[in-house]
Protein backbone atom coordinates (compact mmCIF):
# COMPACT_ATOMS: atom_id res chain seq x y z
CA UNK A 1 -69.14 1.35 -47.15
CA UNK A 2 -67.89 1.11 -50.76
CA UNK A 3 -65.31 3.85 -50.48
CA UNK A 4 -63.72 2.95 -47.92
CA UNK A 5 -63.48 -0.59 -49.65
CA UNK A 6 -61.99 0.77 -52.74
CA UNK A 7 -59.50 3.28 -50.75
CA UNK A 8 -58.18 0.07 -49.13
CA UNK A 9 -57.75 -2.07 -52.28
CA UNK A 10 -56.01 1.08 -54.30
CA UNK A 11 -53.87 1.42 -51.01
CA UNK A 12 -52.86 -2.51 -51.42
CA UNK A 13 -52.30 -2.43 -54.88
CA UNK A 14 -50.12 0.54 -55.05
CA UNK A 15 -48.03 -1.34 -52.37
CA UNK A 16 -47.77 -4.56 -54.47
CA UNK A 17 -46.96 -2.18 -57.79
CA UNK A 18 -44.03 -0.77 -55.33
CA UNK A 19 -42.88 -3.93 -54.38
CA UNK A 20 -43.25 -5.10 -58.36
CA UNK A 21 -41.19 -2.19 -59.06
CA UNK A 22 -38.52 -3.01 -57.16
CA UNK A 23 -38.42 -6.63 -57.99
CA UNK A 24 -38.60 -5.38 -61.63
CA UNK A 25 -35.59 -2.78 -60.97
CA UNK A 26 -33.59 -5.45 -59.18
CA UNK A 27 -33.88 -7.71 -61.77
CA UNK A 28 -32.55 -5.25 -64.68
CA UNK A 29 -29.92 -4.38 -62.13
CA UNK A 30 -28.72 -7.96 -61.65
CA UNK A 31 -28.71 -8.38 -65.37
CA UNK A 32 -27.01 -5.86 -66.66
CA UNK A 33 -24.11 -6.27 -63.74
CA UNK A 34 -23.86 -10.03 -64.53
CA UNK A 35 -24.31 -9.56 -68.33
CA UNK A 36 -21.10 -6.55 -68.19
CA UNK A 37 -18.89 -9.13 -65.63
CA UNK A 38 -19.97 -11.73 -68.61
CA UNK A 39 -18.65 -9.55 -71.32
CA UNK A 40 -15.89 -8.15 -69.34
CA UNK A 41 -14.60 -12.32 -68.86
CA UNK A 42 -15.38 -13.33 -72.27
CA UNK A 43 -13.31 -10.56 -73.51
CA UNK A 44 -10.27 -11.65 -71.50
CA UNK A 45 -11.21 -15.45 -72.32
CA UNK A 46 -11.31 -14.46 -76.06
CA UNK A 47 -7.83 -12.73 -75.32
CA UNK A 48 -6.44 -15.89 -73.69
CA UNK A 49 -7.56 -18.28 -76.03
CA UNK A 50 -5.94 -16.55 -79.30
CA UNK A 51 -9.77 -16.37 -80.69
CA UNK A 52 -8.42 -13.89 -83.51
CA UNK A 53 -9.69 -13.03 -86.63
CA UNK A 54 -8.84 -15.85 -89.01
CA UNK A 55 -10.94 -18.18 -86.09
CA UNK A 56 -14.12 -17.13 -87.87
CA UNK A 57 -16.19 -20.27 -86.35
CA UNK A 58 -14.74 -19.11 -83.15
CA UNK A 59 -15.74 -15.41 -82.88
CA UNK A 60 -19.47 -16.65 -84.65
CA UNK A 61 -19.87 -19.01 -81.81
CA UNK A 62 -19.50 -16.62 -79.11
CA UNK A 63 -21.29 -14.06 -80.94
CA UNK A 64 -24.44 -16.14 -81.46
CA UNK A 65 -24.36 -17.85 -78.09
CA UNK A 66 -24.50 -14.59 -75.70
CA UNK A 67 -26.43 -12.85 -78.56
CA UNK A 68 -29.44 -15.17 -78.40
CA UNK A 69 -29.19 -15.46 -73.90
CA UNK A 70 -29.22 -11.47 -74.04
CA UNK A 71 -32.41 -11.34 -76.60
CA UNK A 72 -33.87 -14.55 -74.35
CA UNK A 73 -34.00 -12.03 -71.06
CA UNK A 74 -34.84 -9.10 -73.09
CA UNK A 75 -38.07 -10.79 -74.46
CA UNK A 76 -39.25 -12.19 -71.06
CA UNK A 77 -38.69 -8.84 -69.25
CA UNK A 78 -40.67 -7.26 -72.35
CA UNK A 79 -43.08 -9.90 -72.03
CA UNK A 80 -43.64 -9.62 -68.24
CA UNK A 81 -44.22 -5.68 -68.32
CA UNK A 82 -47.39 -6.45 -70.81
CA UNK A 83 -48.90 -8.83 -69.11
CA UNK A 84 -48.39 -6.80 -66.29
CA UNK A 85 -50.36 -4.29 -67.73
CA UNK A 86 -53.29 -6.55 -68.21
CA UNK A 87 -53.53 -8.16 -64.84
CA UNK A 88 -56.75 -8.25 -63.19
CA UNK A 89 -56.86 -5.08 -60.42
CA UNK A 90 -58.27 -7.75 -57.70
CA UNK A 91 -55.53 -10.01 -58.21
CA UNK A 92 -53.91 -10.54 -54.89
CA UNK A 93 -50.88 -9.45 -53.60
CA UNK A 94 -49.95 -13.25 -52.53
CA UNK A 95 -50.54 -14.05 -56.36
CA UNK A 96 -48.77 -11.30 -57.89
CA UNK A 97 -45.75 -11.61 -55.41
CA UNK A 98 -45.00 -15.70 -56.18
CA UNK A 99 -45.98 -14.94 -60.06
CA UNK A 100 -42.93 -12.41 -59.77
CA UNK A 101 -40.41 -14.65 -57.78
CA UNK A 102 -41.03 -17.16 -60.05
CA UNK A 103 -40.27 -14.16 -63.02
CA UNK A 104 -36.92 -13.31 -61.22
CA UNK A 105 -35.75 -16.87 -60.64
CA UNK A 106 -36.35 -17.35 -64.39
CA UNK A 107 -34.31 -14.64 -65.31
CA UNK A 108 -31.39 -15.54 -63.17
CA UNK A 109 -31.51 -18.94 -64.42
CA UNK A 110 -30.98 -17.79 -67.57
CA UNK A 111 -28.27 -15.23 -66.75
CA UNK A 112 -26.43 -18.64 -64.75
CA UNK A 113 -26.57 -20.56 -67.65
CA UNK A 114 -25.07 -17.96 -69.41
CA UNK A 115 -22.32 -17.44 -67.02
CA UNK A 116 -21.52 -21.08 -66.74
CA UNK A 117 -21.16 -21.22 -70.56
CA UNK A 118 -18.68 -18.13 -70.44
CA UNK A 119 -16.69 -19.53 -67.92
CA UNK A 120 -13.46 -21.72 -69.45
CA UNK A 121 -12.80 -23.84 -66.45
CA UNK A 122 -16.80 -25.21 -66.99
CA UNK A 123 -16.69 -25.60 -70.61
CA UNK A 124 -15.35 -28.25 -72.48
CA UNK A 125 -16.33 -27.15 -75.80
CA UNK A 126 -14.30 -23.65 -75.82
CA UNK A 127 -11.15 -25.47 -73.77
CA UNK A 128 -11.24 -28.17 -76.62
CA UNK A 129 -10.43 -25.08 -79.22
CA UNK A 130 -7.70 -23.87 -76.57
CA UNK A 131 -4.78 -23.74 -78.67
CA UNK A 132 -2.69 -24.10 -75.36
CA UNK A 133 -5.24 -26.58 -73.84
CA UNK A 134 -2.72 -29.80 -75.46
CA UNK A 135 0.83 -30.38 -76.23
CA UNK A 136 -0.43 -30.65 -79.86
CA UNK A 137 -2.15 -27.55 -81.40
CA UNK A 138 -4.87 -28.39 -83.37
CA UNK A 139 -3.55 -25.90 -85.77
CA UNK A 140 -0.23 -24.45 -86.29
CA UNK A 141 -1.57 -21.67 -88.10
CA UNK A 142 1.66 -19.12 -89.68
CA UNK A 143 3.86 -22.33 -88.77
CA UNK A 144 1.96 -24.00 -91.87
CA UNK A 145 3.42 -21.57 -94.27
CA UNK A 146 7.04 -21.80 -94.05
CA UNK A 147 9.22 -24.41 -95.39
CA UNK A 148 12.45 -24.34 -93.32
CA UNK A 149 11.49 -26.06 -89.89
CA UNK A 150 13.65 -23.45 -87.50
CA UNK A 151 11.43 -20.61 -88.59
CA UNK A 152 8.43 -23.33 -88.50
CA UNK A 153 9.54 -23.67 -85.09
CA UNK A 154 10.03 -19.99 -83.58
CA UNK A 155 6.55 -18.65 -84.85
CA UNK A 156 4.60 -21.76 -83.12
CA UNK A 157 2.93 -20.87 -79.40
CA UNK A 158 5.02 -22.17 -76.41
CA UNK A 159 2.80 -23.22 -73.99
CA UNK A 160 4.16 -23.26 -70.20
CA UNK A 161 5.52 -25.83 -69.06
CA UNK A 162 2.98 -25.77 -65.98
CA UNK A 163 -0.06 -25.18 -67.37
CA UNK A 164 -1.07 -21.89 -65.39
CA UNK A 165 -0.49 -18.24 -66.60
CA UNK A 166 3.39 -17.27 -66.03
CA UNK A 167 4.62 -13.74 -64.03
CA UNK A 168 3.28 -11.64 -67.33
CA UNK A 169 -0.15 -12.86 -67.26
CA UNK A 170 0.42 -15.57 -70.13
CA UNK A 171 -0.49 -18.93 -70.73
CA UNK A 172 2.37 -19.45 -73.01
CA UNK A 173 4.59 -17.40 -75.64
CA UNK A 174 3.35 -15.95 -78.33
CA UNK A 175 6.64 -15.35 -80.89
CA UNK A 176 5.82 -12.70 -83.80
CA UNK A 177 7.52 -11.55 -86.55
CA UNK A 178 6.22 -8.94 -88.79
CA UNK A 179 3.40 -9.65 -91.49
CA UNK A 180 5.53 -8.65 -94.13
CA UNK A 181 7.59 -11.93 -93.38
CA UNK A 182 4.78 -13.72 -95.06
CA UNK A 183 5.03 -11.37 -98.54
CA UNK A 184 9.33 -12.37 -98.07
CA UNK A 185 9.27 -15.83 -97.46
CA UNK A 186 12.39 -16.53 -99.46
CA UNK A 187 14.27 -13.77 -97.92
CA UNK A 188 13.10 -14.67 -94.27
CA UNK A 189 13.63 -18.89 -95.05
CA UNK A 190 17.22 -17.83 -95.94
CA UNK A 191 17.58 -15.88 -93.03
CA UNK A 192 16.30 -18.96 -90.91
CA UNK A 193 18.10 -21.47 -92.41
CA UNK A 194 21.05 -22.31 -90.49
CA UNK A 195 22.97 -24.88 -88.46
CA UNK A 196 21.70 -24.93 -84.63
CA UNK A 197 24.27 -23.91 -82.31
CA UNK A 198 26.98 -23.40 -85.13
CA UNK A 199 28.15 -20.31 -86.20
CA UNK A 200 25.91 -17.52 -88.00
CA UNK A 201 25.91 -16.75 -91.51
CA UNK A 202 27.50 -13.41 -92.51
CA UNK A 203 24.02 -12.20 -94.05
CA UNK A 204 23.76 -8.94 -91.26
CA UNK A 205 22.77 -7.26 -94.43
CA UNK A 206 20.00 -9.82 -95.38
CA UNK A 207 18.41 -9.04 -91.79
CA UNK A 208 18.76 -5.07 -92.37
CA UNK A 209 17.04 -5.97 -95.64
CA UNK A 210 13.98 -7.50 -94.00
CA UNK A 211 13.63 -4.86 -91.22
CA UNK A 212 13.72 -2.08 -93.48
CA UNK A 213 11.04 -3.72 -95.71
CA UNK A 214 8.84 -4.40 -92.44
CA UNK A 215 9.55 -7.92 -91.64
CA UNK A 216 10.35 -6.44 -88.21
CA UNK A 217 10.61 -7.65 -85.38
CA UNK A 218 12.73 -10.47 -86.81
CA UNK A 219 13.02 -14.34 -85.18
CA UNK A 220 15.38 -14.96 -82.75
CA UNK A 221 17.88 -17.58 -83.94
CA UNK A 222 20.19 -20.63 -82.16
CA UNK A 223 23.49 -19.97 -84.06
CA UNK A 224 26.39 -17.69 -82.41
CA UNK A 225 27.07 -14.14 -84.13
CA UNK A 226 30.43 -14.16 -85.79
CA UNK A 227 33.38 -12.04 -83.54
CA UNK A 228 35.85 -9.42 -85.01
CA UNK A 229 38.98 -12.11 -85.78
CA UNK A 230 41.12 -10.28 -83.21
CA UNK A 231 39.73 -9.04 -80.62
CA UNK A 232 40.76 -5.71 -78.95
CA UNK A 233 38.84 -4.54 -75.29
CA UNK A 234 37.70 -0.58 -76.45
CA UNK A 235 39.37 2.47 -74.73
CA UNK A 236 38.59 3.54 -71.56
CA UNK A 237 35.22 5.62 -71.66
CA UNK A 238 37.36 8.95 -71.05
CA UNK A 239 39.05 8.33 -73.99
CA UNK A 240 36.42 6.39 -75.93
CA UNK A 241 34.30 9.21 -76.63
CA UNK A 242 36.77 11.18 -79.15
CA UNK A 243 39.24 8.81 -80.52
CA UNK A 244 39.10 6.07 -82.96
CA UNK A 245 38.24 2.50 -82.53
CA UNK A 246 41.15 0.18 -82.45
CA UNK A 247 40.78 -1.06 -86.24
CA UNK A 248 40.31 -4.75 -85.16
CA UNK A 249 36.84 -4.51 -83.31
CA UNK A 250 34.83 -4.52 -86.06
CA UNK A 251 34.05 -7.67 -88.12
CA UNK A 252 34.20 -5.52 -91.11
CA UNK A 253 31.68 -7.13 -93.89
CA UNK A 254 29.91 -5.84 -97.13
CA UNK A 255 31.24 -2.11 -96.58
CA UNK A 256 33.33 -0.29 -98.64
CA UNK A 257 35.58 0.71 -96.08
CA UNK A 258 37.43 -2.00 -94.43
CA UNK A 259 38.67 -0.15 -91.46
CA UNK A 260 38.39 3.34 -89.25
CA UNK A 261 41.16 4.85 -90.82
CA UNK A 262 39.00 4.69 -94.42
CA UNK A 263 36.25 5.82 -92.75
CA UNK A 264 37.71 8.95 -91.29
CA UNK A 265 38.95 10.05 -94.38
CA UNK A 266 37.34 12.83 -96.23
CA UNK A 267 38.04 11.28 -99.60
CA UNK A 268 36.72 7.44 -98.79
CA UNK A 269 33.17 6.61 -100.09
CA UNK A 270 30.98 5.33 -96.91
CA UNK A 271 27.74 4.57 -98.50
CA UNK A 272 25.52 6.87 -96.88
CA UNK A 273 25.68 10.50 -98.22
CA UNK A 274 24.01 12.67 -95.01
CA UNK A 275 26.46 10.78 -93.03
CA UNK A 276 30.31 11.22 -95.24
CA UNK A 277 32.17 12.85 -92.44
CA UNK A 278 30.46 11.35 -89.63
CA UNK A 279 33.45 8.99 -88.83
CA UNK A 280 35.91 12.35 -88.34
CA UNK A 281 35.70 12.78 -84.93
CA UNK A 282 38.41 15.23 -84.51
CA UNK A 283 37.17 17.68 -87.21
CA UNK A 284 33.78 16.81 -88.28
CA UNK A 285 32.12 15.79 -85.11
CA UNK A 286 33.93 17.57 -82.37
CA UNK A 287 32.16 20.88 -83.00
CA UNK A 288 28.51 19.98 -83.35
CA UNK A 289 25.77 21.48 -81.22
CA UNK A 290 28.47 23.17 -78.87
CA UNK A 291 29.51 25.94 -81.79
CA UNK A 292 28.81 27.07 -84.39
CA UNK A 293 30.64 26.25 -87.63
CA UNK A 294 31.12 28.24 -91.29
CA UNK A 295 31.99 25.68 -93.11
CA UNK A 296 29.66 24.07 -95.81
CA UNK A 297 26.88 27.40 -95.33
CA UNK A 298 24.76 25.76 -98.19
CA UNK A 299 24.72 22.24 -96.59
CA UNK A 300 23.50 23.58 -93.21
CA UNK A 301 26.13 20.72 -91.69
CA UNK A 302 25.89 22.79 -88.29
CA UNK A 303 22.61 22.81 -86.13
CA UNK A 304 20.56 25.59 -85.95
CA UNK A 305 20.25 25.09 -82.11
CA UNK A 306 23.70 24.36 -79.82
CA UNK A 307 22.88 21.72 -76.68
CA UNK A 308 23.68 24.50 -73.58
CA UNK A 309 20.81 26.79 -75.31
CA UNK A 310 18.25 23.44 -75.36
CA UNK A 311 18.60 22.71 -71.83
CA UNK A 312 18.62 26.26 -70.57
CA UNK A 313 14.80 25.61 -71.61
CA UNK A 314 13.91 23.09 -69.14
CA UNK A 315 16.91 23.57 -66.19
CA UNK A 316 18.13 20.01 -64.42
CA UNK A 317 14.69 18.82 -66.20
CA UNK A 318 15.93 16.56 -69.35
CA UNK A 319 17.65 13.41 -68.44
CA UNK A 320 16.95 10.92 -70.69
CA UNK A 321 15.93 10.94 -74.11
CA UNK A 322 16.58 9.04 -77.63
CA UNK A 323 18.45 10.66 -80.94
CA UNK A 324 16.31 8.88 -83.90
CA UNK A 325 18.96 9.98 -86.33
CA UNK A 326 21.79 8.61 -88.75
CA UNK A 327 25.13 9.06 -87.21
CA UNK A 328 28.31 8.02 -84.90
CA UNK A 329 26.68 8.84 -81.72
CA UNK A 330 28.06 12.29 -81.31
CA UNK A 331 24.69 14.20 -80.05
CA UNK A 332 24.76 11.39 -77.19
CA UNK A 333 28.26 11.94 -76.33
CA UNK A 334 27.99 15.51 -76.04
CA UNK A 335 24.80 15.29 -74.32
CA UNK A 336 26.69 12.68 -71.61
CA UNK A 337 29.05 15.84 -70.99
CA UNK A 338 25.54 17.57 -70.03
CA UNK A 339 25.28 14.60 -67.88
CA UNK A 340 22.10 14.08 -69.80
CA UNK A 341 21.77 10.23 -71.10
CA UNK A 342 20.71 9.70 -74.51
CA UNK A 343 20.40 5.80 -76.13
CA UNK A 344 20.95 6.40 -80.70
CA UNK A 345 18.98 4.50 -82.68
CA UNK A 346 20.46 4.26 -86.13
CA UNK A 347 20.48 1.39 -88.49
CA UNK A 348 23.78 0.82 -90.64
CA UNK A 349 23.74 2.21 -93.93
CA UNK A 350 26.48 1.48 -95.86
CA UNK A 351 28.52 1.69 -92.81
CA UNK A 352 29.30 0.53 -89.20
CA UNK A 353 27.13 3.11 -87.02
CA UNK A 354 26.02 0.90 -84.28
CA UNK A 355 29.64 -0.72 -83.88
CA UNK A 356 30.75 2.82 -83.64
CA UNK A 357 28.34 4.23 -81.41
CA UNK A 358 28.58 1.22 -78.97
CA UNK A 359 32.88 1.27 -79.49
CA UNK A 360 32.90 5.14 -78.09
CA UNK A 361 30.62 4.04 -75.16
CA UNK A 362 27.63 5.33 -75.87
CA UNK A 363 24.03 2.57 -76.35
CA UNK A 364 22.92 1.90 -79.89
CA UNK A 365 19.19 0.90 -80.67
CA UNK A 366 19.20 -0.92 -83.45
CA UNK A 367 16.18 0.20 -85.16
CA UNK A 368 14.31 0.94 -88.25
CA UNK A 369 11.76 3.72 -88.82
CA UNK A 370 8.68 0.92 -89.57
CA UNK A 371 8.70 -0.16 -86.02
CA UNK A 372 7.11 1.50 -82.63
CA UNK A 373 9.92 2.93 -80.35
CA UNK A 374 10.47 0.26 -77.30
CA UNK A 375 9.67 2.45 -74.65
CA UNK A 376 6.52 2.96 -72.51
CA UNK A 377 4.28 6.15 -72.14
CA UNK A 378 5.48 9.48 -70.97
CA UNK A 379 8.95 8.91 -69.97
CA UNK A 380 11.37 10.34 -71.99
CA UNK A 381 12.07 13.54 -71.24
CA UNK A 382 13.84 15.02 -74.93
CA UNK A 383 13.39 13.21 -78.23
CA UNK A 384 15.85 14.43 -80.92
CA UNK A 385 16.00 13.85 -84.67
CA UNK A 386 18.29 14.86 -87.41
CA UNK A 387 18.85 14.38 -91.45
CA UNK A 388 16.40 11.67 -90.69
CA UNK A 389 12.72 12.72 -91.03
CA UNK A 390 13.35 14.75 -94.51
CA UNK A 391 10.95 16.01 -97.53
CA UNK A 392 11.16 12.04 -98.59
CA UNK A 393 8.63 10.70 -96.35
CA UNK A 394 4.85 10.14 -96.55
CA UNK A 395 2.41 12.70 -94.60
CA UNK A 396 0.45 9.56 -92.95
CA UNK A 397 3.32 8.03 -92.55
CA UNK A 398 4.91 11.06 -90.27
CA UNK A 399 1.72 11.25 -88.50
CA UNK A 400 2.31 7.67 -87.13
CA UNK A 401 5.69 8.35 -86.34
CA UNK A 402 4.70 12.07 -84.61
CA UNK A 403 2.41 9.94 -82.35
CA UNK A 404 4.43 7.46 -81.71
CA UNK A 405 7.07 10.13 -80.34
CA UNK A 406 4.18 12.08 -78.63
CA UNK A 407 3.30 8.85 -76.79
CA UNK A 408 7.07 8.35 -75.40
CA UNK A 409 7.74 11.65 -73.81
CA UNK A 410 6.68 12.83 -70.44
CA UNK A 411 4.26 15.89 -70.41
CA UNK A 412 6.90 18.80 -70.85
CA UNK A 413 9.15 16.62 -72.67
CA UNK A 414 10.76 18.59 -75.71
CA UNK A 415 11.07 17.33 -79.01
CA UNK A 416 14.05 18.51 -80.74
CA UNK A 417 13.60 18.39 -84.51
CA UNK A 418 17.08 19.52 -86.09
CA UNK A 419 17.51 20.52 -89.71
CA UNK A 420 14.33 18.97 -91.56
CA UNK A 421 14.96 19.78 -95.01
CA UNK A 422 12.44 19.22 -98.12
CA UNK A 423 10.94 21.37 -100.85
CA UNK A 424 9.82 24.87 -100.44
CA UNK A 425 5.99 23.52 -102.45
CA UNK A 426 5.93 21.08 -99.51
CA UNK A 427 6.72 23.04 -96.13
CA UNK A 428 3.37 23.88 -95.04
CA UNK A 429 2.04 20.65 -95.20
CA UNK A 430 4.74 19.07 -93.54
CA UNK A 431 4.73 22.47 -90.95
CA UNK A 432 1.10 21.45 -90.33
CA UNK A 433 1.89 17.69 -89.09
CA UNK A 434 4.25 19.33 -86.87
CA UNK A 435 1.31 21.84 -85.41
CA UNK A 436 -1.03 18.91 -84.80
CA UNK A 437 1.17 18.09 -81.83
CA UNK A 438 -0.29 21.37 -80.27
CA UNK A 439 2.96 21.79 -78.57
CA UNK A 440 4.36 24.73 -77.18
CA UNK A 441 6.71 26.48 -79.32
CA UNK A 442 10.37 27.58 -77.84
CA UNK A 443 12.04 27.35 -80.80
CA UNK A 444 11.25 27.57 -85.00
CA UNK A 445 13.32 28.33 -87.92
CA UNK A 446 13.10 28.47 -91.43
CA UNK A 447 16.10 28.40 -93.91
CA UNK A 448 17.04 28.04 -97.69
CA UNK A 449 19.16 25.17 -98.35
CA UNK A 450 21.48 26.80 -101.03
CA UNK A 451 22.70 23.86 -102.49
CA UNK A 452 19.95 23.13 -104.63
CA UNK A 453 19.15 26.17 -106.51
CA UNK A 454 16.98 27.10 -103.66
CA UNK A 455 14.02 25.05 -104.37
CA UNK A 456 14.47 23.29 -100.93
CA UNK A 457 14.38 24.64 -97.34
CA UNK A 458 15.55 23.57 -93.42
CA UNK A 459 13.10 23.68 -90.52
CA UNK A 460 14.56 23.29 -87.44
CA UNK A 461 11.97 23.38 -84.02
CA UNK A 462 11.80 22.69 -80.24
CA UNK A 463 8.56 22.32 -78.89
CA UNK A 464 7.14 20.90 -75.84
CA UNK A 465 4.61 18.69 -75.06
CA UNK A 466 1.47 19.54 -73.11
CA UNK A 467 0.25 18.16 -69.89
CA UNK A 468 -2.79 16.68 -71.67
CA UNK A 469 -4.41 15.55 -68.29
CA UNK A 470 -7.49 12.88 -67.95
CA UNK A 471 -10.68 14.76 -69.44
């Protein structure tokens, strides 16, 4: 009579430790799904609520609050499975069932609690440190530093109007300027200081001044940019592309030149040495990357690569792309006679590029070499560069840029880099940020640059980008 006693209880108690496991199993389940949909809204909330990292009391808060809920379930679950171990084998299944419901309705007390207090629409405490929350910010933060009240103004968070999230996903409009702003205050305070809705300040060069020294993106201002005097439409864009501006369309200011003519001229000073005869369409420009030219052997002032070879390498494939160089816009207006659409970005250096470049028809990006490239990932199909990336510039500093380039262009995009020159000590190390990329190589050239006693060299590549698919 015993055995079949003890069968029957073992029988019972293995189906109450079934039904114990799955309570148990459910429970963890339900945490850790409502603890990760916790996280995954206080991350966005964070986001929302500009909790950054000079809110230290902020960012401690939410640390310690979840921090102690999470170690609160972890110690009752822990606690639970020992005592579990210990109970009595007689204990019935009645018992052990309601001791267990009461165990899970614990837990998801707890894991409510901790829901409610992540949730911003049920908290008053986090929606009082809102910065939007008000009309007044309890803290204007960067404002605080500046002295001119128009800057004071522009770097302050515009809430909207309505009080809900806008058509980006917003709750208001977060204005930046570069951190180096803060190490130029002067510099940037002049730049800011003007009369609203009066006429700007000649100080273009001031501005070029901050972007190149990384106060970039600069504010927005409310004063209009000063005209060319007389104003003269541009040529037709099918004659546009060759000739010389009408003299007149350029508010000529702080160059040495004061009109096309000057700059055209072989014997006029421009500013910017790579860049002398860049103004000479007729003679200078006409010929580059169509044929090739003996003139100047020990400057290398021709390409190593002419466009029609390029695009023989990808057929009807490249359609768009960017020229990060220094220059009139020439590369894009020969590549618009591939019907192939290139957009410059230049900056002006001792001389009117973007006026020129936008006065032939053609789109200048005004841009410096501190900032990432405006465009999203994997759509340009050809990135070129020339007399621009040289032996001058820092190995991390090309690695940024490299990536930055990578990022832009479409799997089997081609980067085009045309005539990088530096010393012969230094080519393998700059040869081996170049390799990095992995690309494919169609193109790569070495040659002495024989104008300095041939301690320097030109490199001249076109490599393509890999698929790189999701791994």
């Amino acid at each position: 009579m015993t055995k079949p006693n003890i069968s029957v209880k073992l029988r019972r108690w293995g189906g109450v430790r079934r039904q114990i496991s799955v309570l148990g199993i459910l429970a963890l389940l339900v945490s850790i799904a409502t603890l990760s949909r916790f996280f995954s809204i206080r991350s966005r909330f964070i986001s929302d609520t500009l909790c950054n990292h000079d809110n230290i009391e902020c960012q401690s808060g939410f640390r310690s609050e979840t921090g102690i809920a999470v170690e609160t379930v972890v110690d009752k679950i822990q606690k639970e499975m020992n005592e579990m171990r210990d109970m009595p084998v007689d204990s019935s299944a009645e018992t052990i069932v309601a001791r267990y419901s009461a165990f899970l309705a614990d837990i998801l007390g707890l894991i409510e609690s901790l829901q409610t207090t992540g949730n911003p629409r049920e908290n008053s405490e986090i929606r009082a440190v809102h910065p939007l929350a008000g009309r007044k910010q309890p803290s204007d933060g960067p404002a605080e530093f500046f002295l001119i009240e128009e800057i004071r103004k522009y770097v302050r968070v515009k809430p909207n109007r309505l009080g809900k999230q806008n058509f980006m996903g917003a709750n208001g409009t977060f204005t930046s300027i570069g951190h180096a702003c803060f190490e130029m205050k002067k510099d940037i305070e002049e730049f800011m200081d003007y009369d609203v809705g009066e006429i700007c300040r000649d100080d273009w060069k001031l501005a070029q001044k901050l972007m190149v020294h990384g106060c970039d993106p600069l504010p927005r201002r409310r004063c209009f940019a000063r005209a060319p005097q007389l104003y003269s439409k541009p040529f037709p864009i099918n004659e546009s592309m060759w000739k010389l501006p009408d003299n007149r369309n350029v508010r000529w200011s702080q160059y040495r030149c004061k009109n096309f003519t000057c700059l055209a001229s072989s014997t006029a000073r421009k500013g910017f040495f790579k860049c002398a005869d860049c103004f000479n369409l007729s003679d200078h420009e006409l010929p580059r990357w169509i044929k090739q030219a003996d003139s100047g052997p020990e400057m290398n002032l021709t390409a190593d690569f002419l466009i029609p070879e390029v695009l023989n390498i990808k057929p009807g494939g490249i359609r768009i792309g960017l020229d990060f160089s220094v220059g009139t816009g020439t590369f894009a207006a020969r590549m618009r006679e591939f019907n192939v659409t290139i957009v410059s970005a230049t900056i002006n250096l001792g001389a009117p590029f973007n006026e020129m470049i936008a006065l032939r028809g053609l789109v200048p990006l005004y841009l410096t070499i501190n900032q990432r490239l405006p465009f999203f990932d994997n759509t340009l199909d050809l990135l070129h560069t020339t007399r621009f990336l040289d032996g001058w510039i820092d190995f991390v500093l090309l690695d940024f840029i490299l990536y930055d380039w990578d990022r832009v262009l479409r799997p089997g995009g081609l980067l085009w880099i045309d005539s990088f020159f530096c010393l012969k000590e230094d080519l393998d190390d700059y040869l081996e940020a170049f390799k990095m990329l992995m690309y494919r190589k169609h193109k790569w050239i070495v040659v002495p640059k024989l104008d300095k006693d041939d301690r320097e060299v030109f490199f001249s590549a076109v490599l393509e980008k890999p698929p790189r698919p999701f791994r």
